[in-house]
PDB file of N, CA and C in Angstrom:
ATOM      1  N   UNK A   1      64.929  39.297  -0.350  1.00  0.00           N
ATOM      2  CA  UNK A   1      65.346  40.691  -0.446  1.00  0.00           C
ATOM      3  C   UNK A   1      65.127  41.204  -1.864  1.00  0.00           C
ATOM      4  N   UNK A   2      65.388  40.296  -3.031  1.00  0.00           N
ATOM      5  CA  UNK A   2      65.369  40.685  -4.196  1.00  0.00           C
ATOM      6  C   UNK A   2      63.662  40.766  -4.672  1.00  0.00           C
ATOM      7  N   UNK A   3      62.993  39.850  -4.023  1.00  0.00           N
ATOM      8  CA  UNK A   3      61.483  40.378  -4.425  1.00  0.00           C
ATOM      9  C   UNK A   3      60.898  41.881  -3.334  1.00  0.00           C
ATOM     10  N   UNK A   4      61.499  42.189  -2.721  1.00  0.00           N
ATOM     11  CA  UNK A   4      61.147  43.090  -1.924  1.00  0.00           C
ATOM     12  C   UNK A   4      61.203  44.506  -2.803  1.00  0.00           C
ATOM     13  N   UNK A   5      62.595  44.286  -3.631  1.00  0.00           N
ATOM     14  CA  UNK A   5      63.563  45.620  -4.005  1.00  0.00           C
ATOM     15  C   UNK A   5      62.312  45.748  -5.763  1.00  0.00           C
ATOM     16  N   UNK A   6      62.121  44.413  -6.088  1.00  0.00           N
ATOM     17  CA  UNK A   6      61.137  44.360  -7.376  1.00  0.00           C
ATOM     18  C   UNK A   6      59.208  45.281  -6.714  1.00  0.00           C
ATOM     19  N   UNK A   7      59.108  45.149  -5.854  1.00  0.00           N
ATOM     20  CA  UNK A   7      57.702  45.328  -5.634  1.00  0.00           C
ATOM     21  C   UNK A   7      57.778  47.026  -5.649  1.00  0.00           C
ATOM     22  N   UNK A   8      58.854  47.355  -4.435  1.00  0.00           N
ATOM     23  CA  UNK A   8      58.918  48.711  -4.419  1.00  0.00           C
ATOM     24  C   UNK A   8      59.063  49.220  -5.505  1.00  0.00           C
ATOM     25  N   UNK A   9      59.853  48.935  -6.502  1.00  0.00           N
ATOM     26  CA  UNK A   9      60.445  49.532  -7.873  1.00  0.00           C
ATOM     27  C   UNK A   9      59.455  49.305  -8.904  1.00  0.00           C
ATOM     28  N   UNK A  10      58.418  48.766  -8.918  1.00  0.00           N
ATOM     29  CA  UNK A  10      57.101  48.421  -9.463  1.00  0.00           C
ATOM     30  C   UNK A  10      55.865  49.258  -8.922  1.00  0.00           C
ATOM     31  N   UNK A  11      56.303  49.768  -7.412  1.00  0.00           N
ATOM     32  CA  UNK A  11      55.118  50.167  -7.069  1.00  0.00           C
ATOM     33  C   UNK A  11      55.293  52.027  -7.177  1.00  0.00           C
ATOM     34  N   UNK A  12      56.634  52.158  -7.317  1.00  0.00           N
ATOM     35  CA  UNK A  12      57.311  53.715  -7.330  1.00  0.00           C
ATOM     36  C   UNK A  12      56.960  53.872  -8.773  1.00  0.00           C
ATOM     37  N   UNK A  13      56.499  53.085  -9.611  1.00  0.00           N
ATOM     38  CA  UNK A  13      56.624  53.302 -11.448  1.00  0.00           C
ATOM     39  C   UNK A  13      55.333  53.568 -11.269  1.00  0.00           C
ATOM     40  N   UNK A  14      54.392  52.973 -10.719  1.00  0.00           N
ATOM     41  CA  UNK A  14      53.175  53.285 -10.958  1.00  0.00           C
ATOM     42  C   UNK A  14      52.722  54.206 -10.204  1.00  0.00           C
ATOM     43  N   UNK A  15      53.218  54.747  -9.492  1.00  0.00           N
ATOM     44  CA  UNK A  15      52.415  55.769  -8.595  1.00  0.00           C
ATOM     45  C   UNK A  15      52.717  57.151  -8.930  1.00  0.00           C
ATOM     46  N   UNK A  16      51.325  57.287  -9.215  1.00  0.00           N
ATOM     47  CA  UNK A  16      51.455  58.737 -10.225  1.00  0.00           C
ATOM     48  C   UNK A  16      51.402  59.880  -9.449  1.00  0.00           C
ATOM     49  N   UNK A  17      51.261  59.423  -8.177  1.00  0.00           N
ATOM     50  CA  UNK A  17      50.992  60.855  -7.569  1.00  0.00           C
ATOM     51  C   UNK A  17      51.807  60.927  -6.167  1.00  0.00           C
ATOM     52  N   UNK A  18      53.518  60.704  -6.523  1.00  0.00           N
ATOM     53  CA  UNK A  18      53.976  60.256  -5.674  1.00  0.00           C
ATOM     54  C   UNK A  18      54.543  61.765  -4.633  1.00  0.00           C
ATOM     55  N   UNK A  19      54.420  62.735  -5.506  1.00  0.00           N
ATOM     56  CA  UNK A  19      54.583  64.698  -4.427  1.00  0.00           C
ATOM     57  C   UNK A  19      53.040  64.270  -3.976  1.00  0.00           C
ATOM     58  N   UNK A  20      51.873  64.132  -4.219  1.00  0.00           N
ATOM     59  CA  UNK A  20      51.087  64.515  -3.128  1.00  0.00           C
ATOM     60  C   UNK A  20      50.911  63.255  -1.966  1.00  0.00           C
ATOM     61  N   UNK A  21      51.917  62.229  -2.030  1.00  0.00           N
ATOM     62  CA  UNK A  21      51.740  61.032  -1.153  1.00  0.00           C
ATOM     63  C   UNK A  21      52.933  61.195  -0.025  1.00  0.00           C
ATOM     64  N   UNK A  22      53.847  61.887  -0.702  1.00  0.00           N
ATOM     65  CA  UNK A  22      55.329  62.058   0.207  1.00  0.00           C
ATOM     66  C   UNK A  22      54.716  63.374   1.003  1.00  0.00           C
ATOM     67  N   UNK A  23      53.725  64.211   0.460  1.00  0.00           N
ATOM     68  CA  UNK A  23      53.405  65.431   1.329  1.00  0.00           C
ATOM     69  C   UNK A  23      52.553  64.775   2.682  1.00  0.00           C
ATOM     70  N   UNK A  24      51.395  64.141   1.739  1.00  0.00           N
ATOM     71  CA  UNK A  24      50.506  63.784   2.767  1.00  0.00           C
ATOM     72  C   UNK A  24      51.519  63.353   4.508  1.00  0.00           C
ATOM     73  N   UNK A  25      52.073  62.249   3.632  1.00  0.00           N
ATOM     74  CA  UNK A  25      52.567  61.417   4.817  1.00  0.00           C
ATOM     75  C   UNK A  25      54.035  62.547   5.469  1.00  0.00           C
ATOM     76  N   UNK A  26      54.327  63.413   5.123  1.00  0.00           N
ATOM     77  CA  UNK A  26      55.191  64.429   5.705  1.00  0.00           C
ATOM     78  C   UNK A  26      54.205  65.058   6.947  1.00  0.00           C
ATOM     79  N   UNK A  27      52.760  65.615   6.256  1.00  0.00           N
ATOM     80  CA  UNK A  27      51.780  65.948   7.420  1.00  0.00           C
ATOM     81  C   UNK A  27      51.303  65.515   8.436  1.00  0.00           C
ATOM     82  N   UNK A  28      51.514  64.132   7.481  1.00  0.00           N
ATOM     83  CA  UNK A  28      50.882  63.333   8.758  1.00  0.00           C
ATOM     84  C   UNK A  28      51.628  63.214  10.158  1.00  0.00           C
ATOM     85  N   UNK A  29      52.635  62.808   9.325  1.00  0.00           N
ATOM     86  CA  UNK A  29      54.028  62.863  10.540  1.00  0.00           C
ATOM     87  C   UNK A  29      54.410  64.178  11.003  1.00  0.00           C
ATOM     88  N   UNK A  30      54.286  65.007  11.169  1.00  0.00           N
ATOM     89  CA  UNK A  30      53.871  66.450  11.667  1.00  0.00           C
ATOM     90  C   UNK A  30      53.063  66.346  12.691  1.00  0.00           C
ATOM     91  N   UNK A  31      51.814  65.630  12.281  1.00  0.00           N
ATOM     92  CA  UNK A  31      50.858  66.122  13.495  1.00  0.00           C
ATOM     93  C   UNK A  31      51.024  64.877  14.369  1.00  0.00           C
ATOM     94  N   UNK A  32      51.963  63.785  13.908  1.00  0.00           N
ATOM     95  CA  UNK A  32      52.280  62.749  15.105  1.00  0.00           C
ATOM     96  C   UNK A  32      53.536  63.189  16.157  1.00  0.00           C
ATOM     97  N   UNK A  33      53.575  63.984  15.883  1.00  0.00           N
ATOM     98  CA  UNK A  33      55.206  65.070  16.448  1.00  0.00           C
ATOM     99  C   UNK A  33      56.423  64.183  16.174  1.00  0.00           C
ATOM    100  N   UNK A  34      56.499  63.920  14.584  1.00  0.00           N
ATOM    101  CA  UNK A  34      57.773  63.602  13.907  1.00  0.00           C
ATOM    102  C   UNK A  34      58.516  64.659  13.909  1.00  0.00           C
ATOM    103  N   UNK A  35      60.210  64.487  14.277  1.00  0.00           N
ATOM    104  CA  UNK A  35      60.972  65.339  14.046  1.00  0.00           C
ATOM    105  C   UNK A  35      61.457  65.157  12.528  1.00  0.00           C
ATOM    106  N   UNK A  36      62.080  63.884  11.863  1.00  0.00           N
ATOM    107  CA  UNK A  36      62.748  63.691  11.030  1.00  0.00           C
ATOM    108  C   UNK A  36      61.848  62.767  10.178  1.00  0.00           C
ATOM    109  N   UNK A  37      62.180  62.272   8.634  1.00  0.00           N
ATOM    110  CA  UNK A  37      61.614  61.088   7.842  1.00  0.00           C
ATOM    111  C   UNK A  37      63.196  60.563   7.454  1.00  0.00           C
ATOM    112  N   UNK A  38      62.976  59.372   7.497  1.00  0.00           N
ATOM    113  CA  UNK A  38      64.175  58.674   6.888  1.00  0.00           C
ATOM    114  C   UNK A  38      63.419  57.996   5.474  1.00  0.00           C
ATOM    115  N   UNK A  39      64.381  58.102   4.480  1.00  0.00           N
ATOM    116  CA  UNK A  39      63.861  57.001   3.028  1.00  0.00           C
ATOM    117  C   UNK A  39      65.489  56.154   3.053  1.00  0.00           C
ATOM    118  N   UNK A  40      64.873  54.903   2.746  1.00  0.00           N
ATOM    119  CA  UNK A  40      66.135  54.361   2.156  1.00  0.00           C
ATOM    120  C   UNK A  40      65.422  53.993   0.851  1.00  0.00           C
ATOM    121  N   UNK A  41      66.467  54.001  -0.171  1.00  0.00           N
ATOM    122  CA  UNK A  41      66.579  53.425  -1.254  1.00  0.00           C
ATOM    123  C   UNK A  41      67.953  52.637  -1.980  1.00  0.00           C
ATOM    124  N   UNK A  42      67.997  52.350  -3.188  1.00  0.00           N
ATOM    125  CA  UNK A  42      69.204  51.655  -4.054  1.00  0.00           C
ATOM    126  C   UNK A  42      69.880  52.604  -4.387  1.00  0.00           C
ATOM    127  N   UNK A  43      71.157  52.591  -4.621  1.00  0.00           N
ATOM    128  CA  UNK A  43      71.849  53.018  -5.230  1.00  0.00           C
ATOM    129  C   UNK A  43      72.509  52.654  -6.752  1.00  0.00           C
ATOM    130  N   UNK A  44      71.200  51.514  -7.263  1.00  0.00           N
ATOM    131  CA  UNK A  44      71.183  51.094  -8.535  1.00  0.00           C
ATOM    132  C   UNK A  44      71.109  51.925  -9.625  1.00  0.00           C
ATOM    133  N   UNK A  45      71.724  52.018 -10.844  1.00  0.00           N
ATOM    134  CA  UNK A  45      70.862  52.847 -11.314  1.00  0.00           C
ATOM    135  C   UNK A  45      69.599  53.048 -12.156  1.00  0.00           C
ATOM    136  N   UNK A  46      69.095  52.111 -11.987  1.00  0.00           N
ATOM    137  CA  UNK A  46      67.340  51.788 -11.882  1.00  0.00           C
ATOM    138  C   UNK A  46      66.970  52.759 -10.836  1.00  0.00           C
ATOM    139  N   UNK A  47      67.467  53.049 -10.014  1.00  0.00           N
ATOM    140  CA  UNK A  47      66.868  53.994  -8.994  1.00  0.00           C
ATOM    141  C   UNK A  47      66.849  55.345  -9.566  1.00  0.00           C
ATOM    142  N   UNK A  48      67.628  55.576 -10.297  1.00  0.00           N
ATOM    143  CA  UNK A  48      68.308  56.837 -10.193  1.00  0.00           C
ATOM    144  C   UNK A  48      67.281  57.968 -10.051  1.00  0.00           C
ATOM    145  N   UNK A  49      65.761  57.747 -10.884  1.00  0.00           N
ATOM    146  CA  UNK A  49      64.812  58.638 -10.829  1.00  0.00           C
ATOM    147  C   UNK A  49      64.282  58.973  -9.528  1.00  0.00           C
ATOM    148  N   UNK A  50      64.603  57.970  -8.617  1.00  0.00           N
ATOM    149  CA  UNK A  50      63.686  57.485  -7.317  1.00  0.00           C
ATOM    150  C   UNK A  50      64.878  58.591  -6.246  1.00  0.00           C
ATOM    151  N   UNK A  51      66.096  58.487  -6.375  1.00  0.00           N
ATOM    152  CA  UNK A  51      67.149  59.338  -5.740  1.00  0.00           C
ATOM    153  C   UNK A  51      66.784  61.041  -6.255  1.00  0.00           C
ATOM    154  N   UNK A  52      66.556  60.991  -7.492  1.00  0.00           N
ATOM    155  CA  UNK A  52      66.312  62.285  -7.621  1.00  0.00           C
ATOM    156  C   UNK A  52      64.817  63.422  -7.589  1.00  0.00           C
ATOM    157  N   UNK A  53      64.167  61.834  -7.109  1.00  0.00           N
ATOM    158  CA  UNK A  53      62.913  62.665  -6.383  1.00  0.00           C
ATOM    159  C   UNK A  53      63.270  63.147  -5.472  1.00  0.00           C
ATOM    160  N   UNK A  54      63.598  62.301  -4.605  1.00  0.00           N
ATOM    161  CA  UNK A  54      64.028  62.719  -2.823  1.00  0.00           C
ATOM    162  C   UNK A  54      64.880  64.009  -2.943  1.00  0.00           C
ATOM    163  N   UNK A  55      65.852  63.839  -3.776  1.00  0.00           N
ATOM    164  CA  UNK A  55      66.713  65.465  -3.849  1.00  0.00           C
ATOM    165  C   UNK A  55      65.735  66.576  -3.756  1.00  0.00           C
ATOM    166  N   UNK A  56      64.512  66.711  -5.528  1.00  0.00           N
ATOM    167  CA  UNK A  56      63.975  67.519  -4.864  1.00  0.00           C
ATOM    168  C   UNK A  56      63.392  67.969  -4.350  1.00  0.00           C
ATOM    169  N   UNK A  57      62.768  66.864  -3.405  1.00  0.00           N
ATOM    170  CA  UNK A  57      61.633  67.320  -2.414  1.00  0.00           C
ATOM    171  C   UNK A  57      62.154  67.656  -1.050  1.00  0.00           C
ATOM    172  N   UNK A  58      63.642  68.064  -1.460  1.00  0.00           N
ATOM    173  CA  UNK A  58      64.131  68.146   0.105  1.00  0.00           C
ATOM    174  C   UNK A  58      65.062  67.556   0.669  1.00  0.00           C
ATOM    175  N   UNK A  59      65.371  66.607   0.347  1.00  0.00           N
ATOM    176  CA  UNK A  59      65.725  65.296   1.729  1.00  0.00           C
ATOM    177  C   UNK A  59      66.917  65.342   1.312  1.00  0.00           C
ATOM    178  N   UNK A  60      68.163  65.200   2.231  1.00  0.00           N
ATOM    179  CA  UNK A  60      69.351  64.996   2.005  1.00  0.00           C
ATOM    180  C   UNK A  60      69.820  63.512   2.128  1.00  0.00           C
ATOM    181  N   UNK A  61      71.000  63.055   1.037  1.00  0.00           N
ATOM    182  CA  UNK A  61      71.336  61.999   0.997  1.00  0.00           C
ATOM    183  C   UNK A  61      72.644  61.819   2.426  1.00  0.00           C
ATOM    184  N   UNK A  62      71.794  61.284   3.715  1.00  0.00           N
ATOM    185  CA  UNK A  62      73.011  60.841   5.181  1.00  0.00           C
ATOM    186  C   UNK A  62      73.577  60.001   4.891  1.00  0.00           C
ATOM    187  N   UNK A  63      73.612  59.256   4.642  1.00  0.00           N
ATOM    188  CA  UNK A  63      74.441  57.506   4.948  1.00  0.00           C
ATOM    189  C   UNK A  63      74.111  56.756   3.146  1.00  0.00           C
ATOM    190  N   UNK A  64      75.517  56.030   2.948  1.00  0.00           N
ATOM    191  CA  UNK A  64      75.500  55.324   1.713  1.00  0.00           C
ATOM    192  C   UNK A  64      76.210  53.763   2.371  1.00  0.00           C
ATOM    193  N   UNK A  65      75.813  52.655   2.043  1.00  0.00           N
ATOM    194  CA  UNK A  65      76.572  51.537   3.022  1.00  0.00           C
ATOM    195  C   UNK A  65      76.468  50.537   1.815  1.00  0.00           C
ATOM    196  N   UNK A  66      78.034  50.539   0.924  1.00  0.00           N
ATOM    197  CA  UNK A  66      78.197  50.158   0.040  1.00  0.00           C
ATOM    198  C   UNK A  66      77.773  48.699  -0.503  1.00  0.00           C
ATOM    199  N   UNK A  67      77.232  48.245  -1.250  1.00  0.00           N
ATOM    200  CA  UNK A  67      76.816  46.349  -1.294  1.00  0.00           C
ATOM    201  C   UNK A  67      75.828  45.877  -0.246  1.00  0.00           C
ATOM    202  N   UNK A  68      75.200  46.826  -0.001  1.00  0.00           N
ATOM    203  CA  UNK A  68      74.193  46.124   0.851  1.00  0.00           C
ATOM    204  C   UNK A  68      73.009  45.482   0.552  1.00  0.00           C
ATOM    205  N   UNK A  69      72.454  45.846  -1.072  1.00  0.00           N
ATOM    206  CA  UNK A  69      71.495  44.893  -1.307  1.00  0.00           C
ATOM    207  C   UNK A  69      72.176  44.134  -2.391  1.00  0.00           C
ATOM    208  N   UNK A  70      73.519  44.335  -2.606  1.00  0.00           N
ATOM    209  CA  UNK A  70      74.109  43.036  -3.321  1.00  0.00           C
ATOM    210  C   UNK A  70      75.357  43.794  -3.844  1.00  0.00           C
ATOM    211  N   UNK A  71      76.296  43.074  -4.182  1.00  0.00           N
ATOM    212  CA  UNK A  71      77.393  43.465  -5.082  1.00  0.00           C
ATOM    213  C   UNK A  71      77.351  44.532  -6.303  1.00  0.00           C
ATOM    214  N   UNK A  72      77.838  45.894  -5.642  1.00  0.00           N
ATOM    215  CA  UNK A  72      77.813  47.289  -6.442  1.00  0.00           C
ATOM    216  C   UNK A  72      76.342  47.724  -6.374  1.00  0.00           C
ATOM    217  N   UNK A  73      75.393  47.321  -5.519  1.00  0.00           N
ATOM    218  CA  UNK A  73      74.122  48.025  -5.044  1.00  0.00           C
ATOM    219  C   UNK A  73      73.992  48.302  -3.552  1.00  0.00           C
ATOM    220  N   UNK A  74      74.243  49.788  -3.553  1.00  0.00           N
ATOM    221  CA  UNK A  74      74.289  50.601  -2.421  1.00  0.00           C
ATOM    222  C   UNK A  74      72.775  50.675  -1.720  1.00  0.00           C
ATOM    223  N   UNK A  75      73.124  51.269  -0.656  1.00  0.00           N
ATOM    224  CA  UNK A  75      71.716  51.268   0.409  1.00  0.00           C
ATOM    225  C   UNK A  75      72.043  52.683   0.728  1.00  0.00           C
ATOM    226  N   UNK A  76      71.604  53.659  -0.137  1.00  0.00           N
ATOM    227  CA  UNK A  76      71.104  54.981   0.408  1.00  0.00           C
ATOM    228  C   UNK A  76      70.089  55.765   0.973  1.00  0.00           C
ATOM    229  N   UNK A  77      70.563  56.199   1.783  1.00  0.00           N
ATOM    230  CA  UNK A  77      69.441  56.481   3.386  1.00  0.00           C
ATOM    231  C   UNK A  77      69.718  58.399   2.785  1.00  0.00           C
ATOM    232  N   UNK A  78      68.282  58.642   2.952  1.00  0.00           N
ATOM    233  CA  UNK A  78      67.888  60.150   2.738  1.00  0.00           C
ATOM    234  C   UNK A  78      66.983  60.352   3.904  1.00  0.00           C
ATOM    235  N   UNK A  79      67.343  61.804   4.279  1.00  0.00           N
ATOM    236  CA  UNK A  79      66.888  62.486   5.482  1.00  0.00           C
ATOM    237  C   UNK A  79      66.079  63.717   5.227  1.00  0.00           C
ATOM    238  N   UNK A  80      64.978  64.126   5.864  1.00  0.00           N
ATOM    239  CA  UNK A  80      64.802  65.112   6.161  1.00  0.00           C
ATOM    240  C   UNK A  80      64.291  65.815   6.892  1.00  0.00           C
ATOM    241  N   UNK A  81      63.993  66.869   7.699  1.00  0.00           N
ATOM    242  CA  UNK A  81      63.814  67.547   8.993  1.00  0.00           C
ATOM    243  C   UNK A  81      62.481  67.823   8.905  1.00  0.00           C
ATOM    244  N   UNK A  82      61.357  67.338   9.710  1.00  0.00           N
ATOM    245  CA  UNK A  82      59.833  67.886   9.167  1.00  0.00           C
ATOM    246  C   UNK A  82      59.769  68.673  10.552  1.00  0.00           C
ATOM    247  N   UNK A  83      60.639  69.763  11.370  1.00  0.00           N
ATOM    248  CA  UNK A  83      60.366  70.849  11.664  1.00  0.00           C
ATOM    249  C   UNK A  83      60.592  71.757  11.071  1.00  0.00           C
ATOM    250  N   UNK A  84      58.955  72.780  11.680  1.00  0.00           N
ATOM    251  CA  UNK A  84      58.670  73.782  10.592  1.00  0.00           C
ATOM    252  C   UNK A  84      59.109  75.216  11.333  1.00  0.00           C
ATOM    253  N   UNK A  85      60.384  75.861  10.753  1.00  0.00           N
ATOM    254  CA  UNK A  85      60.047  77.298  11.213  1.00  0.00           C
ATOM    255  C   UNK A  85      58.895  78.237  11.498  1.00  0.00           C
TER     256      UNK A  85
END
């Protein structure tokens, strides 16, 4: 679990173009007739940049399920609705 949480957090630092990758794949899932995207992330605060992307691209923070990737590291689940008025 702990090399899992290192790759993502390695691979979110380097990715420079992470608004036109969250769009793409928003479209994509659009034209697969996605209603919703779920993200989970940490509630580390190593994350904290990674939580406040998702804020503003939209997505609301649903569910927090305290110690789940370890003692005082939360598992926060962000939502958001990819129907389009």
């Amino acid at each position: 679990m702990e090399h899992a949480r290192d790759c993502c957090r390695t691979c979110a630092a380097r990715c420079r173009h992470k608004k036109r990758a969250v769009h793409a794949l928003e479209a994509e899932l659009r034209i697969r007739g996605a209603r919703i995207l779920i993200a989970d992330t940490s509630g580390d605060a190593g994350f904290t940049a990674t939580r406040k992307f998702y804020a503003a691209k939209g997505y609301d923070e649903e569910a927090r399920i305290r110690d789940f990737w370890g003692t005082g590291d939360d598992k926060v689940t962000y939502w958001k609705s990819l129907i389009t008025d």
